[in-house]
C-alpha atoms as a PDB file:
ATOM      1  CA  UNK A   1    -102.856-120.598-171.946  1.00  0.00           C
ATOM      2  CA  UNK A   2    -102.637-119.442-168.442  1.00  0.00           C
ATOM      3  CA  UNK A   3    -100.686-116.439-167.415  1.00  0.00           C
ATOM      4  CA  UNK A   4     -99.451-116.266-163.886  1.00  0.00           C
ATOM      5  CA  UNK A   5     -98.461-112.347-162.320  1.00  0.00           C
ATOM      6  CA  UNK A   6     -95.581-112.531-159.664  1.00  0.00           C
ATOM      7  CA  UNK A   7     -95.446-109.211-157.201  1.00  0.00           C
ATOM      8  CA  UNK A   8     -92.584-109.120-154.854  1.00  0.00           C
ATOM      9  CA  UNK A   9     -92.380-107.845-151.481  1.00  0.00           C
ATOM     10  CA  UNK A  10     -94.779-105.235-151.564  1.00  0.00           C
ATOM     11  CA  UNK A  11     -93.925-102.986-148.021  1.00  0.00           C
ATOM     12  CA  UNK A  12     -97.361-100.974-148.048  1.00  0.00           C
ATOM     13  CA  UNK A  13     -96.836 -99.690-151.505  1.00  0.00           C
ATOM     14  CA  UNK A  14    -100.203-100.567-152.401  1.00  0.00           C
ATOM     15  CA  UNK A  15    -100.713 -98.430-155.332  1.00  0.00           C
ATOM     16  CA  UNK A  16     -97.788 -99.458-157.519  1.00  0.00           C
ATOM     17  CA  UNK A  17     -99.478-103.524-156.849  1.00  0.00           C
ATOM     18  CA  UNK A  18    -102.677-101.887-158.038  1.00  0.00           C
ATOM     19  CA  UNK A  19    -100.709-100.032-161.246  1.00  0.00           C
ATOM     20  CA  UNK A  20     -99.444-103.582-161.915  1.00  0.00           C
ATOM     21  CA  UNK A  21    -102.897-105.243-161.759  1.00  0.00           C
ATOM     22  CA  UNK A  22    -104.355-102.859-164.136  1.00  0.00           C
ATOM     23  CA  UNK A  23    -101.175-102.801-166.224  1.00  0.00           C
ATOM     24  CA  UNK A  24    -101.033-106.249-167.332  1.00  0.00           C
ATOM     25  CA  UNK A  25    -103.434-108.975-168.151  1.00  0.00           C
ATOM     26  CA  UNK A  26    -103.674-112.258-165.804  1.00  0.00           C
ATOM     27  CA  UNK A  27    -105.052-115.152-164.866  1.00  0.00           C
ATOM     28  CA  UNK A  28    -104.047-115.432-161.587  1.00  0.00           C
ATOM     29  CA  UNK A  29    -101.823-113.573-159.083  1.00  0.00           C
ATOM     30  CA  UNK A  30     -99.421-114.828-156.330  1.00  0.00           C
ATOM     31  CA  UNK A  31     -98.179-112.181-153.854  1.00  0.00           C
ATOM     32  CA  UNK A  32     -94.330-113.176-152.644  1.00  0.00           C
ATOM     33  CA  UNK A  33     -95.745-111.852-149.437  1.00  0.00           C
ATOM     34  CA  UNK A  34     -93.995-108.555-146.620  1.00  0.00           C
ATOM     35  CA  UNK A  35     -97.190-106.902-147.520  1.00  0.00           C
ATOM     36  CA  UNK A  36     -96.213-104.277-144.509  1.00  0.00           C
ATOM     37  CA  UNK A  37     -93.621-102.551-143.027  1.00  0.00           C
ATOM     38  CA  UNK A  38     -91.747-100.155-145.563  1.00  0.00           C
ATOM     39  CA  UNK A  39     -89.181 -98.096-143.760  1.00  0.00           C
ATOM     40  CA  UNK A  40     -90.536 -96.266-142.640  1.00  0.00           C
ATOM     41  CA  UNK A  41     -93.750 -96.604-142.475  1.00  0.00           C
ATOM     42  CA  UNK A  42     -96.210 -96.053-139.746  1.00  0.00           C
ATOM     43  CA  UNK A  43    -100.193 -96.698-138.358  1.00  0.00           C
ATOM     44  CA  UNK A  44    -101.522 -95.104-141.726  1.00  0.00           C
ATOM     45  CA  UNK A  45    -100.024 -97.282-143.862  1.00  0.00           C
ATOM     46  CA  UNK A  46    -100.469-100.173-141.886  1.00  0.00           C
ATOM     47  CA  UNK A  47    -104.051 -99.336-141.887  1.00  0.00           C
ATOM     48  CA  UNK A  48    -104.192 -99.064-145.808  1.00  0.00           C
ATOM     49  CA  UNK A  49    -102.498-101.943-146.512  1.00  0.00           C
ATOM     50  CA  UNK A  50    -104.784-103.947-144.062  1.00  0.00           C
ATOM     51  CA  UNK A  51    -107.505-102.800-145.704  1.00  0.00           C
ATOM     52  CA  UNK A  52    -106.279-103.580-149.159  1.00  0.00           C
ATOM     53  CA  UNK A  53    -105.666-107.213-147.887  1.00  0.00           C
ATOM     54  CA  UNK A  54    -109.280-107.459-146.534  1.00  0.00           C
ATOM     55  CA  UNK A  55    -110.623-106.437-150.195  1.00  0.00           C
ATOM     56  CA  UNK A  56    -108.610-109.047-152.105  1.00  0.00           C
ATOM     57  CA  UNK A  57    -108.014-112.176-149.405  1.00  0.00           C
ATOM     58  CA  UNK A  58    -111.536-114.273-150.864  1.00  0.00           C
ATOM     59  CA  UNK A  59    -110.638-114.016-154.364  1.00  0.00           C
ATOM     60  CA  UNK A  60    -109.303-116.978-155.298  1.00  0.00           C
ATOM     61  CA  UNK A  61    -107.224-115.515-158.217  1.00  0.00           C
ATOM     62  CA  UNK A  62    -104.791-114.611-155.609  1.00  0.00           C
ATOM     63  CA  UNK A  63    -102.088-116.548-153.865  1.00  0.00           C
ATOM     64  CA  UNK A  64    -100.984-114.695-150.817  1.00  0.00           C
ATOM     65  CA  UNK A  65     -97.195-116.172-149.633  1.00  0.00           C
ATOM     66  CA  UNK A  66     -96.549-115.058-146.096  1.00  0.00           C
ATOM     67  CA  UNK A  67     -93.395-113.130-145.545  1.00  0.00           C
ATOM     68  CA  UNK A  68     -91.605-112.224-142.282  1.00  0.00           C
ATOM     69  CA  UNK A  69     -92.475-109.442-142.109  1.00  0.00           C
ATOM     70  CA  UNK A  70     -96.426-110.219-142.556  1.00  0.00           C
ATOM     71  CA  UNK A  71     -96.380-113.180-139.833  1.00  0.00           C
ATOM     72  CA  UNK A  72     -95.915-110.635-136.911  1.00  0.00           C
ATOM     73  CA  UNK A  73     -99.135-109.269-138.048  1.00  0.00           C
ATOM     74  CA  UNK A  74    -101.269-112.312-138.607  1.00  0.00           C
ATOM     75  CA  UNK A  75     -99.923-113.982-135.036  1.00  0.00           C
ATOM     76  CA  UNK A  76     -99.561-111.288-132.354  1.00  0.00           C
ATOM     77  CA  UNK A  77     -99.602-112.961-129.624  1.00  0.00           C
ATOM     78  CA  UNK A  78     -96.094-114.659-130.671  1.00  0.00           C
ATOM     79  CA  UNK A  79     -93.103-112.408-129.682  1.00  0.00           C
ATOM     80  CA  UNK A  80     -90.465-114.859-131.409  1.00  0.00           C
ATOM     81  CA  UNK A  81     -91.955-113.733-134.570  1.00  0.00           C
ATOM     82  CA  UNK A  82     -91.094-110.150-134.654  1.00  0.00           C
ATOM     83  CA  UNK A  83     -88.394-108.562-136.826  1.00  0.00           C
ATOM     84  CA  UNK A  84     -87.262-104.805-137.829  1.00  0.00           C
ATOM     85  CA  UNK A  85     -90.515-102.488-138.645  1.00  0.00           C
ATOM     86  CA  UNK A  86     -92.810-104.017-136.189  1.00  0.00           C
ATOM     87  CA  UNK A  87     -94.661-101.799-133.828  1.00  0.00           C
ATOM     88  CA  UNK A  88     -96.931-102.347-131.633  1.00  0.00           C
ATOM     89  CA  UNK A  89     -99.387 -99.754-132.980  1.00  0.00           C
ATOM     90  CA  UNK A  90     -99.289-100.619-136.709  1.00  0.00           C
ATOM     91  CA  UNK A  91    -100.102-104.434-134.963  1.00  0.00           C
ATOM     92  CA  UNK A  92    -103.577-102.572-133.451  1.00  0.00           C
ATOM     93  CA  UNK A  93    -104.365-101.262-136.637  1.00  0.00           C
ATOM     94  CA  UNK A  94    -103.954-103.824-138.460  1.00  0.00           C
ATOM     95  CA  UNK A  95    -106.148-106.167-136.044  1.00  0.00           C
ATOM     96  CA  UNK A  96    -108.422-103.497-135.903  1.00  0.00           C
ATOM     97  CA  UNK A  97    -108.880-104.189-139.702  1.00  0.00           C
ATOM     98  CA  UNK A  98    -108.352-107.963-140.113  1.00  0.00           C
ATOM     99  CA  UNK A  99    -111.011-108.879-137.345  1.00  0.00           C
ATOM    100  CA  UNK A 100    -111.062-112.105-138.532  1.00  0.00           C
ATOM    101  CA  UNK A 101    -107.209-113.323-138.032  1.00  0.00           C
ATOM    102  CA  UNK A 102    -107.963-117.123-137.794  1.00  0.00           C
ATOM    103  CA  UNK A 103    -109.515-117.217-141.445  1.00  0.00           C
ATOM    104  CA  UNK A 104    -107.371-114.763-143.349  1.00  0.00           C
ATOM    105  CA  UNK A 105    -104.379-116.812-141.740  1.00  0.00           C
ATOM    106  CA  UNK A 106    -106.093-120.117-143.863  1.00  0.00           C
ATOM    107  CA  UNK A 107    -105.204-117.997-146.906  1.00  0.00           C
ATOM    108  CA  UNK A 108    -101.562-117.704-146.773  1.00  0.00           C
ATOM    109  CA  UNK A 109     -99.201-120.238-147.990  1.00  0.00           C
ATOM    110  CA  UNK A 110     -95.483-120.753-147.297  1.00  0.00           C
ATOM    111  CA  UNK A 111     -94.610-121.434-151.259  1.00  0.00           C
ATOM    112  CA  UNK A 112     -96.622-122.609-154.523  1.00  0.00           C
ATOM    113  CA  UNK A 113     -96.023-124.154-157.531  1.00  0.00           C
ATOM    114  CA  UNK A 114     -96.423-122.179-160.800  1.00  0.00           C
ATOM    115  CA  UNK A 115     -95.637-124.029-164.052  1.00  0.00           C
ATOM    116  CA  UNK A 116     -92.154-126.196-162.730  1.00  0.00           C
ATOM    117  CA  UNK A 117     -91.550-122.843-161.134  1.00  0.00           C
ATOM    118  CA  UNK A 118     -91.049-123.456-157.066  1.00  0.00           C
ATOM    119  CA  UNK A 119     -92.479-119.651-155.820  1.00  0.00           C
ATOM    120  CA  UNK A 120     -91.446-118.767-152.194  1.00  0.00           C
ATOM    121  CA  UNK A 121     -90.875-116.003-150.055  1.00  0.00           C
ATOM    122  CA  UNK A 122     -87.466-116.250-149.564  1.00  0.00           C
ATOM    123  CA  UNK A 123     -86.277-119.599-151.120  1.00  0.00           C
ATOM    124  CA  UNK A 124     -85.509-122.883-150.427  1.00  0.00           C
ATOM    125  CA  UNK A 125     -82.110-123.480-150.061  1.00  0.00           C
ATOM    126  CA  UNK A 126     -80.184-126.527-149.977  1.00  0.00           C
ATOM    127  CA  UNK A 127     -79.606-126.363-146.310  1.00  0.00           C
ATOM    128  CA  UNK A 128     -82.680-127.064-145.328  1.00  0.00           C
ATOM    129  CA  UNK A 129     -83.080-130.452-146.698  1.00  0.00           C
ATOM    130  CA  UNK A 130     -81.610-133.504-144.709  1.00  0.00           C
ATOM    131  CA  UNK A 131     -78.588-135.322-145.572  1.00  0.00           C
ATOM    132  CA  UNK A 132     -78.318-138.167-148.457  1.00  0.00           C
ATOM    133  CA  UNK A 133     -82.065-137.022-149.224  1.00  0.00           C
ATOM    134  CA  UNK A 134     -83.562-138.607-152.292  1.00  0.00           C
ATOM    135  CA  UNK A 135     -84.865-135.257-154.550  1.00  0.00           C
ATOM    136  CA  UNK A 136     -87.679-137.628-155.958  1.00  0.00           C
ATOM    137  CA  UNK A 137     -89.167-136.947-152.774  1.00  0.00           C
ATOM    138  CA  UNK A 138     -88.674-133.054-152.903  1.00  0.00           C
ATOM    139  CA  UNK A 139     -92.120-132.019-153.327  1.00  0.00           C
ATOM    140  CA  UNK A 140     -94.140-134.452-151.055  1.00  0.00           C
ATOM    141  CA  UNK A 141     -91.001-133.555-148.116  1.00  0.00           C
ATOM    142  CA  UNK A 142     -91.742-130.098-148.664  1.00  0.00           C
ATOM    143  CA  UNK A 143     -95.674-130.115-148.258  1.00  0.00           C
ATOM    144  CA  UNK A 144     -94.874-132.768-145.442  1.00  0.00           C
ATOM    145  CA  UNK A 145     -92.911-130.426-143.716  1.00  0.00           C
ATOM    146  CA  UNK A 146     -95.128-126.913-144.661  1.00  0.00           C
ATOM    147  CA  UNK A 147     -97.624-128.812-142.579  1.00  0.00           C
ATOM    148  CA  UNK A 148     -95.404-129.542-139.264  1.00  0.00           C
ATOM    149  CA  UNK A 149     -94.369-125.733-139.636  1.00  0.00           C
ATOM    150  CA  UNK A 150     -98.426-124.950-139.206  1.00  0.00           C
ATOM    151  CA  UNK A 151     -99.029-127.400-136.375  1.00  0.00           C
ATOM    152  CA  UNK A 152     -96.075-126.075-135.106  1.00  0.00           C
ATOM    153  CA  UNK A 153     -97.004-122.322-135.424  1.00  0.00           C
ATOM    154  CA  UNK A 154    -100.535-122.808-134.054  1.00  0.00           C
ATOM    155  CA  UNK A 155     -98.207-124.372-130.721  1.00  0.00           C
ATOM    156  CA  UNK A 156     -96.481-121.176-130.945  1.00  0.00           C
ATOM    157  CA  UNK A 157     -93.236-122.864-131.795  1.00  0.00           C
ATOM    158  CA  UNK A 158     -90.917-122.398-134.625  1.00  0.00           C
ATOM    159  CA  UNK A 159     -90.429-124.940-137.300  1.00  0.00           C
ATOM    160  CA  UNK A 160     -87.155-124.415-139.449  1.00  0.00           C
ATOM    161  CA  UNK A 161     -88.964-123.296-142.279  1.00  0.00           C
ATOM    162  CA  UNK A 162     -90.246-120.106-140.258  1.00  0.00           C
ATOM    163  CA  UNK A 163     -86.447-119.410-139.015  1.00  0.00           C
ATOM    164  CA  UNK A 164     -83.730-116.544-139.213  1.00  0.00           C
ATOM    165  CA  UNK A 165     -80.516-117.905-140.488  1.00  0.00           C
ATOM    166  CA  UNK A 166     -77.456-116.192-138.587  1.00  0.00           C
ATOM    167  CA  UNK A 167     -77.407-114.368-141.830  1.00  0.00           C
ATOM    168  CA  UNK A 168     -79.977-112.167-140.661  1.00  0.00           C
ATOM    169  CA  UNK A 169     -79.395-112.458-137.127  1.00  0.00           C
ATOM    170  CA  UNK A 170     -81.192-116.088-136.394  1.00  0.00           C
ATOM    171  CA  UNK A 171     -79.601-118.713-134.898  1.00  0.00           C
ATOM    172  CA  UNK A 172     -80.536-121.235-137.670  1.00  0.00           C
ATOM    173  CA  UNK A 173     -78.051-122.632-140.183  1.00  0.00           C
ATOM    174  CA  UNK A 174     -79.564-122.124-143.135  1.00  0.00           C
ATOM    175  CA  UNK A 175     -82.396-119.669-143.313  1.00  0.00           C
ATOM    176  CA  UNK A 176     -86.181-120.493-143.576  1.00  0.00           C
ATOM    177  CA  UNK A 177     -88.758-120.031-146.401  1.00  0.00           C
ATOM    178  CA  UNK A 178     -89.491-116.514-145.416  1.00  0.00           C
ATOM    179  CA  UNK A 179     -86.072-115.532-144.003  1.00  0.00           C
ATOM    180  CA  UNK A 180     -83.265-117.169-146.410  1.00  0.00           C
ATOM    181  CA  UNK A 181     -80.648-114.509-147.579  1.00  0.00           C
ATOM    182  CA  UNK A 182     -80.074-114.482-151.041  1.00  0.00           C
ATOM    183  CA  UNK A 183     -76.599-113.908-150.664  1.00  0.00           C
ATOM    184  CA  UNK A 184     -76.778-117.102-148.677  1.00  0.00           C
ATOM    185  CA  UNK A 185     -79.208-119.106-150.990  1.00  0.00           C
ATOM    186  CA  UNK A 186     -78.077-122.504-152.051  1.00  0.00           C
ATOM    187  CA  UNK A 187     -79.503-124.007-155.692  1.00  0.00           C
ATOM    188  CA  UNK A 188     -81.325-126.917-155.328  1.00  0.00           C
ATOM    189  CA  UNK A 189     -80.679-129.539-158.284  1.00  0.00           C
ATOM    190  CA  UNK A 190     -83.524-129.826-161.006  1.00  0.00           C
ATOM    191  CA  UNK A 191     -85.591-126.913-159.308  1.00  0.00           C
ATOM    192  CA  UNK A 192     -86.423-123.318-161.275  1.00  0.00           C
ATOM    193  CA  UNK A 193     -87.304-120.722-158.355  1.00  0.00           C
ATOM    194  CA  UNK A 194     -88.613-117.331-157.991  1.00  0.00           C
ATOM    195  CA  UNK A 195     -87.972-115.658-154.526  1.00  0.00           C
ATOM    196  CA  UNK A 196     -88.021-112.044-152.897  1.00  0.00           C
ATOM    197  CA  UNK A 197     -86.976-110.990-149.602  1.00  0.00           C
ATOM    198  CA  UNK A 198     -83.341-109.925-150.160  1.00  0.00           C
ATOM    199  CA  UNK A 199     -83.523-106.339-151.724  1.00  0.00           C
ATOM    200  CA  UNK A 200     -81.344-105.384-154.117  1.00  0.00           C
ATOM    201  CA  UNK A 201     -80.510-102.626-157.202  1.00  0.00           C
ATOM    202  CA  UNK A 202     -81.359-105.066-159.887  1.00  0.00           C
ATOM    203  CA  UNK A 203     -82.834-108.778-160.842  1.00  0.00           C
ATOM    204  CA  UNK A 204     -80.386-111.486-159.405  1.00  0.00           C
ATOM    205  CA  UNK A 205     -80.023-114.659-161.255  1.00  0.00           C
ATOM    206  CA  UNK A 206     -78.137-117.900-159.520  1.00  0.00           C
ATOM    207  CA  UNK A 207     -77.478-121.157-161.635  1.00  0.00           C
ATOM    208  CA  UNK A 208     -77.499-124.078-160.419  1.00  0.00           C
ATOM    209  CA  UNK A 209     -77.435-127.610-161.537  1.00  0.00           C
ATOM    210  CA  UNK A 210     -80.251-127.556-164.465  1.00  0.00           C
ATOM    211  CA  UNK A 211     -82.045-124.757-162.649  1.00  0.00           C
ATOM    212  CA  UNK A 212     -82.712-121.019-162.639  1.00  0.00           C
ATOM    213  CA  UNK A 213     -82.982-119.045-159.695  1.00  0.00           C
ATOM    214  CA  UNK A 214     -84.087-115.046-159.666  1.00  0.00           C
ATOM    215  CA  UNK A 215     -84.622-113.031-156.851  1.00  0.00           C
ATOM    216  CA  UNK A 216     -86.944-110.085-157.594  1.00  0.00           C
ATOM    217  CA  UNK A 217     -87.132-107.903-154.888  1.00  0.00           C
ATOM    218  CA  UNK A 218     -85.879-104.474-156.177  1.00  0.00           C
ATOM    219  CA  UNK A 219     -88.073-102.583-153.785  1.00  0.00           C
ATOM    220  CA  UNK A 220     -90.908-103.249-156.081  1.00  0.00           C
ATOM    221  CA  UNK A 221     -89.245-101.537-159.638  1.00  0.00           C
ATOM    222  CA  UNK A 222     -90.301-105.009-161.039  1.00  0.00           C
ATOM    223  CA  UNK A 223     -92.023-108.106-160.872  1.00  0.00           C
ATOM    224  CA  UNK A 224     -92.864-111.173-163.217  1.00  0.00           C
ATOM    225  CA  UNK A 225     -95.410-113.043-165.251  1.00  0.00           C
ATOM    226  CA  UNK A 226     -95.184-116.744-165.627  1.00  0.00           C
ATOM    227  CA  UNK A 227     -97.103-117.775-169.094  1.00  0.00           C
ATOM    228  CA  UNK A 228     -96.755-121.531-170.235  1.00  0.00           C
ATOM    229  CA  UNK A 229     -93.939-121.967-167.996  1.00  0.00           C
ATOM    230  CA  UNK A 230     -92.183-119.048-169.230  1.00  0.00           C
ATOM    231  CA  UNK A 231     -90.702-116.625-166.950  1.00  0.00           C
ATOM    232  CA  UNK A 232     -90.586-112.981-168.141  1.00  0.00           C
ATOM    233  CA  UNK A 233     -89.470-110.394-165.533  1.00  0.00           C
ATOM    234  CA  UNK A 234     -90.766-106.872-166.069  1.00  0.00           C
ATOM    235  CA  UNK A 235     -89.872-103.054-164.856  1.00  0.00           C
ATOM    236  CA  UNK A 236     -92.943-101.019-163.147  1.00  0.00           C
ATOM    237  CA  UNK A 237     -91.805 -98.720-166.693  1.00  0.00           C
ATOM    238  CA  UNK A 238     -94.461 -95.261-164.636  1.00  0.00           C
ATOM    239  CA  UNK A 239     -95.048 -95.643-160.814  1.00  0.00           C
ATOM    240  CA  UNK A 240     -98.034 -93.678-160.187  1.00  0.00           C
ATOM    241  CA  UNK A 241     -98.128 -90.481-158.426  1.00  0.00           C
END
């Protein structure tokens, strides 16, 4: 039996993801990724959560998925990355930490598989495949594509799955990996997913055509295990002083 622990956007609240880690008992761990920029939140915790990343990024029991608002960390030097919460000072801090940018950059995905569960950031929605596409081919297209969006990135250019939909004040369509809108989110057929990003009050569940979709992000009051390919989603019950 394997059991699989799924923290949402975490926004420098690294000691409710360490009340989690103790709390439960896993096998492995995949962070949805936004491990920075609460609002608001400034050098100091930019600085802690740096340092929390640098303690955890060689264990391979962790999957680290990279969120928006993580990228404008890990590649300074590109401006078209940037979104709300980034400052320039919280960027030298957490440089000044992460010395070694090139290699912790190796360490973050775009999505993973847990189970039949597709984990992402933000989501895949429909939109972002191409027309009459054959879903046979889903998961090779997708890892196809993940690595254009690298190449791409190390060019310093954009690939759709790294784009803002006009949702959230892109000019793309349909909104990237790390940047889809739940509210905008389109099922894809046969495929269970588990996103953040979107914040919200409470769990959100979409249902699509022989799949389950939940978005988790509740400002981190829960997250979810995934044991056998069974998807339980949990309340932090005690946040820690």
């Amino acid at each position: 039996m394997s059991k699989t622990l799924i923290v949402p956007d975490i926004h420098d609240k690294i000691s409710i993801v360490q009340h989690i880690l103790e709390k439960e008992k896993w096998d492995r761990v995949v962070f949805e990724g936004d491990f920075f920029d609460d609002f608001p939140t400034g050098q100091k915790e930019a600085t802690l959560t740096a340092r929390y990343l640098k303690s955890i990024i060689n264990d391979e029991r962790f999957t680290f998925l990279l969120g928006n608002h993580d990228i404008h960390y890990l590649w300074p030097y590109l401006g078209s990355v940037r979104c709300s919460g980034y400052e320039k000072i919280k960027s030298a801090a957490v440089e000044r930490e992460l010395v070694d940018l090139p290699e912790i950059r190796k360490r973050f995905k775009l999505y993973c598989w847990v189970d039949d569960w597709l984990v992402s950031h933000a989501g895949v929605s429909a939109g972002l495949l191409p027309d009459k596409f054959d879903m046979a081919n889903f998961k090779e297209w997708l890892e196809t594509e993940t690595q254009n969006c690298w190449k791409m990135l190390g060019q310093g250019n954009i690939h759709k799955f790294l784009a803002a939909g006009r949702d959230r004040g892109g000019h793309a369509w349909t909104g990237g990996l790390n940047w889809c809108d739940w509210n905008s989110f389109v099922a894809i057929a046969n495929t269970n997913q588990l996103v953040g990003h979107s914040i919200g009050r409470d769990v959100r569940l979409h249902v699509g055509i022989n799949s389950h979709n939940y978005c988790i992000d509740t400002n981190l009051r829960h997250y979810a295990i995934i044991e056998d390919g069974v998807l339980d989603i949990r309340e932090v019950a005690k946040l820690p002083k």
